[in-house]
N, C-alpha and C. Protein backbone atom coordinates (compact mmCIF):
# COMPACT_ATOMS: atom_id res chain seq x y z
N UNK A 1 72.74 82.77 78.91
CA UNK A 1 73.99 83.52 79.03
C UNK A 1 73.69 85.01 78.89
N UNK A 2 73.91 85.49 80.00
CA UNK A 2 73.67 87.11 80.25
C UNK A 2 74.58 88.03 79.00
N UNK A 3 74.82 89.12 78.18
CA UNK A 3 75.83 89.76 77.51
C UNK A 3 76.38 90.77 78.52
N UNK A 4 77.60 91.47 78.63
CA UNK A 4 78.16 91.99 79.14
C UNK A 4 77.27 93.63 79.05
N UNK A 5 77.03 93.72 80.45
CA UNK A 5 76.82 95.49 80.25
C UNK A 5 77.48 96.89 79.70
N UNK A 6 77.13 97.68 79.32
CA UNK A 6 77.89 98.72 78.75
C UNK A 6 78.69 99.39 79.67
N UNK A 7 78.20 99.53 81.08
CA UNK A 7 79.18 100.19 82.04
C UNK A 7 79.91 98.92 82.53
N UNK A 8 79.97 97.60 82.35
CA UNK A 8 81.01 96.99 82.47
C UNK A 8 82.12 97.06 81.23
N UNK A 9 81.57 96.92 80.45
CA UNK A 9 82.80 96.93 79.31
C UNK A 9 82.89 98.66 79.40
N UNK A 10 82.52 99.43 80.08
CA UNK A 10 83.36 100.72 79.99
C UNK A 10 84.32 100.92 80.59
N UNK A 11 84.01 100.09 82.15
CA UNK A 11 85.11 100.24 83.23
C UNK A 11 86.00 99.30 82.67
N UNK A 12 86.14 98.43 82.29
CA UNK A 12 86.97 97.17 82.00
C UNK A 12 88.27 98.27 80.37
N UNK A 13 87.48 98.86 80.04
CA UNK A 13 88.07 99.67 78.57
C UNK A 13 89.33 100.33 79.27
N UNK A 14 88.26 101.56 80.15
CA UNK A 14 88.83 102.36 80.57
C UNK A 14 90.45 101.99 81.70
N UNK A 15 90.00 100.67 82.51
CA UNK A 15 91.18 100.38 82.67
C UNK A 15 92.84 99.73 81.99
N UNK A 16 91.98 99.05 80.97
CA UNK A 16 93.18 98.68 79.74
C UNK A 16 93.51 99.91 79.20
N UNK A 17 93.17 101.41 78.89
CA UNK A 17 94.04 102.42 79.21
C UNK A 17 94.59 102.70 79.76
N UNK A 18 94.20 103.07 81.15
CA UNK A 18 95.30 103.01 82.27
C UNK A 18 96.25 102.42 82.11
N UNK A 19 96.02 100.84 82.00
CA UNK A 19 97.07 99.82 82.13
C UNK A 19 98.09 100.48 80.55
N UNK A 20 97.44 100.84 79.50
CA UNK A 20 98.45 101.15 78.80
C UNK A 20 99.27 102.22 78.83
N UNK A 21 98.80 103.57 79.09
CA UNK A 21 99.56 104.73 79.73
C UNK A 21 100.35 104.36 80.57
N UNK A 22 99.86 103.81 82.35
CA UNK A 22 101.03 103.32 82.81
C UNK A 22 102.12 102.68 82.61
N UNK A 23 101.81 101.69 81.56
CA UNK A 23 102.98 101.16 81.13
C UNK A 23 103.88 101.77 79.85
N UNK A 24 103.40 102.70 79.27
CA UNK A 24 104.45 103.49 78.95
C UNK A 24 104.89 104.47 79.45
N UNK A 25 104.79 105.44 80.56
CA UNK A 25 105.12 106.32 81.61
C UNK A 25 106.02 105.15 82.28
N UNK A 26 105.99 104.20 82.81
CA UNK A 26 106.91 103.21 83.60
C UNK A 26 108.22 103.15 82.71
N UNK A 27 107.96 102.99 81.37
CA UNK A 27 108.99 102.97 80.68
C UNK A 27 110.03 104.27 80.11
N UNK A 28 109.23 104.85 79.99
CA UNK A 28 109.72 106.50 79.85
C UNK A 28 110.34 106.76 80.90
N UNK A 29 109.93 106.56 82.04
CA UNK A 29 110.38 107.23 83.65
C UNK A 29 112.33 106.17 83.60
N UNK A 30 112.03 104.70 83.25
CA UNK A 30 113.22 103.89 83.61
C UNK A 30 114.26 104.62 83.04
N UNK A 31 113.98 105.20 81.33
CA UNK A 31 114.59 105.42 80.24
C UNK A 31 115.58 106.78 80.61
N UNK A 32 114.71 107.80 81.15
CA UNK A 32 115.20 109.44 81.65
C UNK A 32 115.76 109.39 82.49
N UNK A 33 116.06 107.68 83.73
CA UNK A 33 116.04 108.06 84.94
C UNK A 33 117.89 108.90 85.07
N UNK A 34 118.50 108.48 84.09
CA UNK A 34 119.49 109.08 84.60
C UNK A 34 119.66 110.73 83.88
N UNK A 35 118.99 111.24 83.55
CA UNK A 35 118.89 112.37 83.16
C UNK A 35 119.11 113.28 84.31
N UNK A 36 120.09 114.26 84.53
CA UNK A 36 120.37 114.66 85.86
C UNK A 36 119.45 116.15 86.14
N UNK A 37 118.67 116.33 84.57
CA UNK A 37 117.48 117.25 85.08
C UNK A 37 116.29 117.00 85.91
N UNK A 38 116.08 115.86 85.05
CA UNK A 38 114.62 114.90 85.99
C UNK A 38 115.01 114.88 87.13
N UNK A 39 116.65 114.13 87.59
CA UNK A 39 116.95 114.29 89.18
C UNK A 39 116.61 115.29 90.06
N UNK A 40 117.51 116.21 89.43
CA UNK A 40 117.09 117.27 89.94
C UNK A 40 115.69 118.15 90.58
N UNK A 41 114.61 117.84 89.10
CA UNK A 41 113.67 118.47 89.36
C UNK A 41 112.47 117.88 89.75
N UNK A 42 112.72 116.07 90.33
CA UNK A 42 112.33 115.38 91.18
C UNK A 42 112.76 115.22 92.53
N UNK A 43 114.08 115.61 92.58
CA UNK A 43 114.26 115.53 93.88
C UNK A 43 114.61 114.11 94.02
N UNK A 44 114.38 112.87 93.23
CA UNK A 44 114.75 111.27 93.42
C UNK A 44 116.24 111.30 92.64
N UNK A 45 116.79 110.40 93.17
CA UNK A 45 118.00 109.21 92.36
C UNK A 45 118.00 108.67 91.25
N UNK A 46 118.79 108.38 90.65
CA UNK A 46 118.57 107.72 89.57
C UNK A 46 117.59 105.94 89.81
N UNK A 47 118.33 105.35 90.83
CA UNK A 47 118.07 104.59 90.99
C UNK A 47 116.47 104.51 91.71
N UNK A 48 116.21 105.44 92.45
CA UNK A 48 114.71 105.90 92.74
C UNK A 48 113.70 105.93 91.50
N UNK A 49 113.93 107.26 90.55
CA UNK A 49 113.54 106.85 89.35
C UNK A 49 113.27 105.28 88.73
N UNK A 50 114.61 104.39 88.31
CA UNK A 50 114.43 103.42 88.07
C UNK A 50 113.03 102.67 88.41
N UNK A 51 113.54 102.83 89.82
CA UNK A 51 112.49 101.93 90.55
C UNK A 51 111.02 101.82 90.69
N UNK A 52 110.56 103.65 90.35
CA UNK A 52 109.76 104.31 89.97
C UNK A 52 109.35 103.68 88.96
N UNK A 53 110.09 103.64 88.13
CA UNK A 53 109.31 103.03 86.68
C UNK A 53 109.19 101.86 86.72
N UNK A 54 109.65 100.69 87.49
CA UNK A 54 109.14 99.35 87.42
C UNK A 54 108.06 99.28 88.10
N UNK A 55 108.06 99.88 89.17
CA UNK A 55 106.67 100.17 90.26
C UNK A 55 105.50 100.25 89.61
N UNK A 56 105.95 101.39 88.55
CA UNK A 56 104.74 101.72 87.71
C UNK A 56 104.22 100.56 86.48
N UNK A 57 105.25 99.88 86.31
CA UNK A 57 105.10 98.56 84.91
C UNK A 57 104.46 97.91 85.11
N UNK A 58 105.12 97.54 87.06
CA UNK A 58 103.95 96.41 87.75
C UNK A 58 102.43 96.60 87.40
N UNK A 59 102.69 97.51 88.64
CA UNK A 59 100.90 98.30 88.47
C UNK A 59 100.57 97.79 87.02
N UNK A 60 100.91 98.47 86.21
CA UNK A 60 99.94 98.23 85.28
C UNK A 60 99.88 97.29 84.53
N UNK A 61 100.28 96.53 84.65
CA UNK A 61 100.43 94.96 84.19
C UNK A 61 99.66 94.42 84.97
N UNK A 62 99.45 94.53 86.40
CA UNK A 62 98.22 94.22 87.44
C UNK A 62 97.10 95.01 87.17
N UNK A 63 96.90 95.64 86.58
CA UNK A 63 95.24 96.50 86.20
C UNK A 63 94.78 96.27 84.80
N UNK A 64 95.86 95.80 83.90
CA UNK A 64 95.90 95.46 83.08
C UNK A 64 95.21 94.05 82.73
N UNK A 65 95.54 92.80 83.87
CA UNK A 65 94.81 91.30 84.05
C UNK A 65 93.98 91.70 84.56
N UNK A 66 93.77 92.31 85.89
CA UNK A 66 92.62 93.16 86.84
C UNK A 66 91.07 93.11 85.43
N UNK A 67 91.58 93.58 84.25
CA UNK A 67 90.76 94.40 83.53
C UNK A 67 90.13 93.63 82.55
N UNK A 68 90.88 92.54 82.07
CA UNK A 68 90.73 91.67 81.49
C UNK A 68 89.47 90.57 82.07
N UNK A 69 90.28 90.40 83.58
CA UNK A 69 89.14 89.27 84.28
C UNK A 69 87.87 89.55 84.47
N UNK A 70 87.45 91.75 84.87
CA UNK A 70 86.26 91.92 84.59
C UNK A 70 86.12 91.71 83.44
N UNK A 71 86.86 92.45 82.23
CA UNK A 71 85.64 92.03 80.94
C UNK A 71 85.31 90.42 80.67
N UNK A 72 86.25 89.59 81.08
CA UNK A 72 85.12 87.86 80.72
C UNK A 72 84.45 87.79 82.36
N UNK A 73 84.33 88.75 83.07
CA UNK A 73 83.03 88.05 83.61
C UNK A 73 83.49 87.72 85.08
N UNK A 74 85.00 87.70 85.55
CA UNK A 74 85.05 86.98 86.68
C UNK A 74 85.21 87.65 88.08
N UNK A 75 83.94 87.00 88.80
CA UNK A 75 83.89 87.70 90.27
C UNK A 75 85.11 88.27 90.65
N UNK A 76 86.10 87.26 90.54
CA UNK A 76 87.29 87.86 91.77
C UNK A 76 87.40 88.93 90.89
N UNK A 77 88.00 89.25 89.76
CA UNK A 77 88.21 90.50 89.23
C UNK A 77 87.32 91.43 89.52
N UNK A 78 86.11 91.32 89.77
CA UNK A 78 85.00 92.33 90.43
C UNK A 78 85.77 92.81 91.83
N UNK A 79 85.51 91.51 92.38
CA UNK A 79 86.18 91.47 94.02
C UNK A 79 87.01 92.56 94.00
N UNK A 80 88.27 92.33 93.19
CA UNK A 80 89.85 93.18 93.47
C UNK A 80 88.98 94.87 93.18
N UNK A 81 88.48 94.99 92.33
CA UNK A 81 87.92 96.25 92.04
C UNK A 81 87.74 97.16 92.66
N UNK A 82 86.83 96.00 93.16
CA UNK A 82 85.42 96.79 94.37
C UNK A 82 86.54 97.39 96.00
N UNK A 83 87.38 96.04 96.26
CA UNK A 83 88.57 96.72 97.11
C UNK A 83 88.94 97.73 96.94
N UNK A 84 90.16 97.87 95.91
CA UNK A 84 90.53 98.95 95.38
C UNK A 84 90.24 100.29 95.56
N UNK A 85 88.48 100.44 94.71
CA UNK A 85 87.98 101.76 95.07
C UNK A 85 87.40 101.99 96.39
N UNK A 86 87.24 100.61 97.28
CA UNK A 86 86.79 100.95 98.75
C UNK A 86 87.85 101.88 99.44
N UNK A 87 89.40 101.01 99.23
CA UNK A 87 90.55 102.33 99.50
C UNK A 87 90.58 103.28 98.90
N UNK A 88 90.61 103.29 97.73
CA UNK A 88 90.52 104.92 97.70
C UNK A 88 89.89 106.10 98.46
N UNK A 89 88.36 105.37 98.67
CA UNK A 89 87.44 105.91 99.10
C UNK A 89 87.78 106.39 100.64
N UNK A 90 88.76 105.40 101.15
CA UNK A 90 89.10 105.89 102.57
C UNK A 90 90.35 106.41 102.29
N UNK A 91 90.85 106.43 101.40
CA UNK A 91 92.25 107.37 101.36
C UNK A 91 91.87 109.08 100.67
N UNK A 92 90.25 109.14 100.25
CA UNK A 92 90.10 110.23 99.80
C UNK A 92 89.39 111.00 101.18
N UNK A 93 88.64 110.00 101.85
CA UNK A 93 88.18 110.85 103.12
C UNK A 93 89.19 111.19 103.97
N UNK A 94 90.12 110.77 103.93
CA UNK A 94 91.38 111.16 104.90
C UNK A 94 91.99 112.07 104.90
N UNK A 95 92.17 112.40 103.07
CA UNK A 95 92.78 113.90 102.50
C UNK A 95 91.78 115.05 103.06
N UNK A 96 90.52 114.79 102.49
CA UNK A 96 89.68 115.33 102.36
C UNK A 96 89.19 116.34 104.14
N UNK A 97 89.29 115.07 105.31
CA UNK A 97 89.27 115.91 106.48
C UNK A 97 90.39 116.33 107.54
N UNK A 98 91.95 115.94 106.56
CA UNK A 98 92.83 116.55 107.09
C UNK A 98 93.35 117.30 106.64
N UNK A 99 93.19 117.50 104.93
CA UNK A 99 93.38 118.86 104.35
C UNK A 99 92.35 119.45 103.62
N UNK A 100 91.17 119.80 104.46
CA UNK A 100 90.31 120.75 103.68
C UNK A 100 90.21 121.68 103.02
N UNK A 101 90.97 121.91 101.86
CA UNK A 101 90.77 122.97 101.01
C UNK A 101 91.51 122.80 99.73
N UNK A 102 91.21 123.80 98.97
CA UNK A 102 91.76 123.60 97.21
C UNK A 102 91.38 122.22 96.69
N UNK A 103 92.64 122.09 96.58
CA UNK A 103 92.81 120.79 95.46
C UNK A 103 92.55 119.41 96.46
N UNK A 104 92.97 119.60 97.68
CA UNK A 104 92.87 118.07 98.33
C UNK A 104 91.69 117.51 97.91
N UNK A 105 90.68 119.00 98.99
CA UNK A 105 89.16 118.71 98.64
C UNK A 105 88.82 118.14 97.25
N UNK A 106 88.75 118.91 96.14
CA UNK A 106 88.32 118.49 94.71
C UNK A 106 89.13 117.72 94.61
N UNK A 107 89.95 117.23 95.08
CA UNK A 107 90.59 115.50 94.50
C UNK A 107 89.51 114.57 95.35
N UNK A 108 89.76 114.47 96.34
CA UNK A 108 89.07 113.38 97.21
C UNK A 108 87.56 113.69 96.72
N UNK A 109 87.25 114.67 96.51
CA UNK A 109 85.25 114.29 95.74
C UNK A 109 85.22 114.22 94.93
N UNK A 110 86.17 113.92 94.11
CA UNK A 110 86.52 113.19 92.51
C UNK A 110 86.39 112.08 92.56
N UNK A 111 87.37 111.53 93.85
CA UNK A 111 88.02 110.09 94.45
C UNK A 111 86.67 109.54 94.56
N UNK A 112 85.75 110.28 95.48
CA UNK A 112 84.75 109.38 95.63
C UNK A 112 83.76 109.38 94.99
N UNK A 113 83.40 110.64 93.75
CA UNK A 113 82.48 110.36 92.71
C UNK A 113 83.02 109.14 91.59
N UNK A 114 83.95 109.35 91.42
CA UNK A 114 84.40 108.03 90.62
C UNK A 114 84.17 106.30 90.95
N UNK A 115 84.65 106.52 92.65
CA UNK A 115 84.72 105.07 92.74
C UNK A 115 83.27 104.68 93.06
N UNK A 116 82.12 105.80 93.67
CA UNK A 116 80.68 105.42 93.27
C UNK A 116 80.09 104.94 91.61
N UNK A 117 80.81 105.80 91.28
CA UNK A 117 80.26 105.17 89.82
C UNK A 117 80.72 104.02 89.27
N UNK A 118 81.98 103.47 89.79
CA UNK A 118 82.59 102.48 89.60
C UNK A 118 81.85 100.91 90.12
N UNK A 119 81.54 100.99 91.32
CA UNK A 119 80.81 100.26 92.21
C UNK A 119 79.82 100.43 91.63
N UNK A 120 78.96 101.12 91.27
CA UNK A 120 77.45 101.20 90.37
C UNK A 120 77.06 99.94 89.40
N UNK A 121 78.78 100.70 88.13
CA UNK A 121 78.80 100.07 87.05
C UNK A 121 79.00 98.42 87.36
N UNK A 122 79.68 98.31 88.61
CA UNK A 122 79.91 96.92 88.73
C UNK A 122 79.39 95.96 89.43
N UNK A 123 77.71 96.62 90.01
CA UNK A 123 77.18 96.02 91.09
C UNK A 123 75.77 96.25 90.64
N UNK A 124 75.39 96.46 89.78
CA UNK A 124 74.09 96.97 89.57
C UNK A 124 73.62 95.91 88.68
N UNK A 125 71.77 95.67 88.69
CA UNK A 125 71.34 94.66 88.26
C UNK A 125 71.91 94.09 86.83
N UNK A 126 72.39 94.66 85.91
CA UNK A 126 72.62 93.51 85.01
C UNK A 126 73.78 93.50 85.15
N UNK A 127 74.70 94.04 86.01
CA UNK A 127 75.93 93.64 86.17
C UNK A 127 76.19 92.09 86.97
N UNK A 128 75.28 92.51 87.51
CA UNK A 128 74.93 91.56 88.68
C UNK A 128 74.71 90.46 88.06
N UNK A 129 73.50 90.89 87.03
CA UNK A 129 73.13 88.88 86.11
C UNK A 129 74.69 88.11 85.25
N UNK A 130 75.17 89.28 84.75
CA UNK A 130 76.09 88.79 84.09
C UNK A 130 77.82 88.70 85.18
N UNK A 131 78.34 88.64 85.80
CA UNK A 131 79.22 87.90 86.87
C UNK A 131 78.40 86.85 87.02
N UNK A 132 76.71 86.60 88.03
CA UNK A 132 76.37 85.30 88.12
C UNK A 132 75.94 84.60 87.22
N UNK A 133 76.29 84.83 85.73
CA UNK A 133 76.31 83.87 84.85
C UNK A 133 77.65 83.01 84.20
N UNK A 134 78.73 83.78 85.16
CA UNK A 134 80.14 83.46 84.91
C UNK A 134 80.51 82.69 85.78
N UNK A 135 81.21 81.62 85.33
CA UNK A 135 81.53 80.79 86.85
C UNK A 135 83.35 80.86 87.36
């Protein structure tokens, strides 16, 4: 039985943060939605808002199991991952050569230094022993 790698249990950490921030931002967002400043200075509905914040609960309640299934080990949870940052990766080249400059740029080579390191942490030899020691 292989032990879990350190850049797996980092990525797997780091997303049960996510998953917990998002899910209190989801809840915060439902809570304000009728606040007619937020309206305002969103530009959304109340009911937009709302919706906003369940959108966001989902999500992270899905990155949240997502995160879980990598840390015990299980391919598909690799699988969904590895998707994931493959889109990004094409949603950062997209920014990246239709709005070349400032912030697009340094977002999208964020986008894709991250999800390389992501794919690293989750594909690399002892990552590798330990998924194929998980069934």
């Amino acid at each position: 039985m292989s032990n879990r790698p350190g850049s797996v249990t980092f990525i797997g950490v780091l997303m049960m943060i996510q998953a917990a921030f998002s899910l209190a931002a989801g809840i915060v967002v439902i809570f304000i939605a009728d606040n007619k400043e937020i309206e305002e200075a969103t530009g959304l509905s109340k009911d937009a808002l709302t919706a906003s914040g369940w959108v966001t609960i989902v999500t992270a309640v899905v990155v949240g199991l997502v995160a879980g299934l990598i840390l015990s080990g299980s391919r598909v949870g690799r699988a969904l991952v590895a998707v994931a940052e493959g889109l990004a990766v094409i949603g950062a080249a997209y920014v990246m050569f239709t709005h070349h400059d400032g912030a697009f740029l340094f977002h999208g080579l964020l986008t894709v230094l991250w999800a390389t390191f992501v794919l690293w942490a989750l594909f690399n030899e002892r990552a590798d022993a330990f998924f194929e020691n998980k069934a």
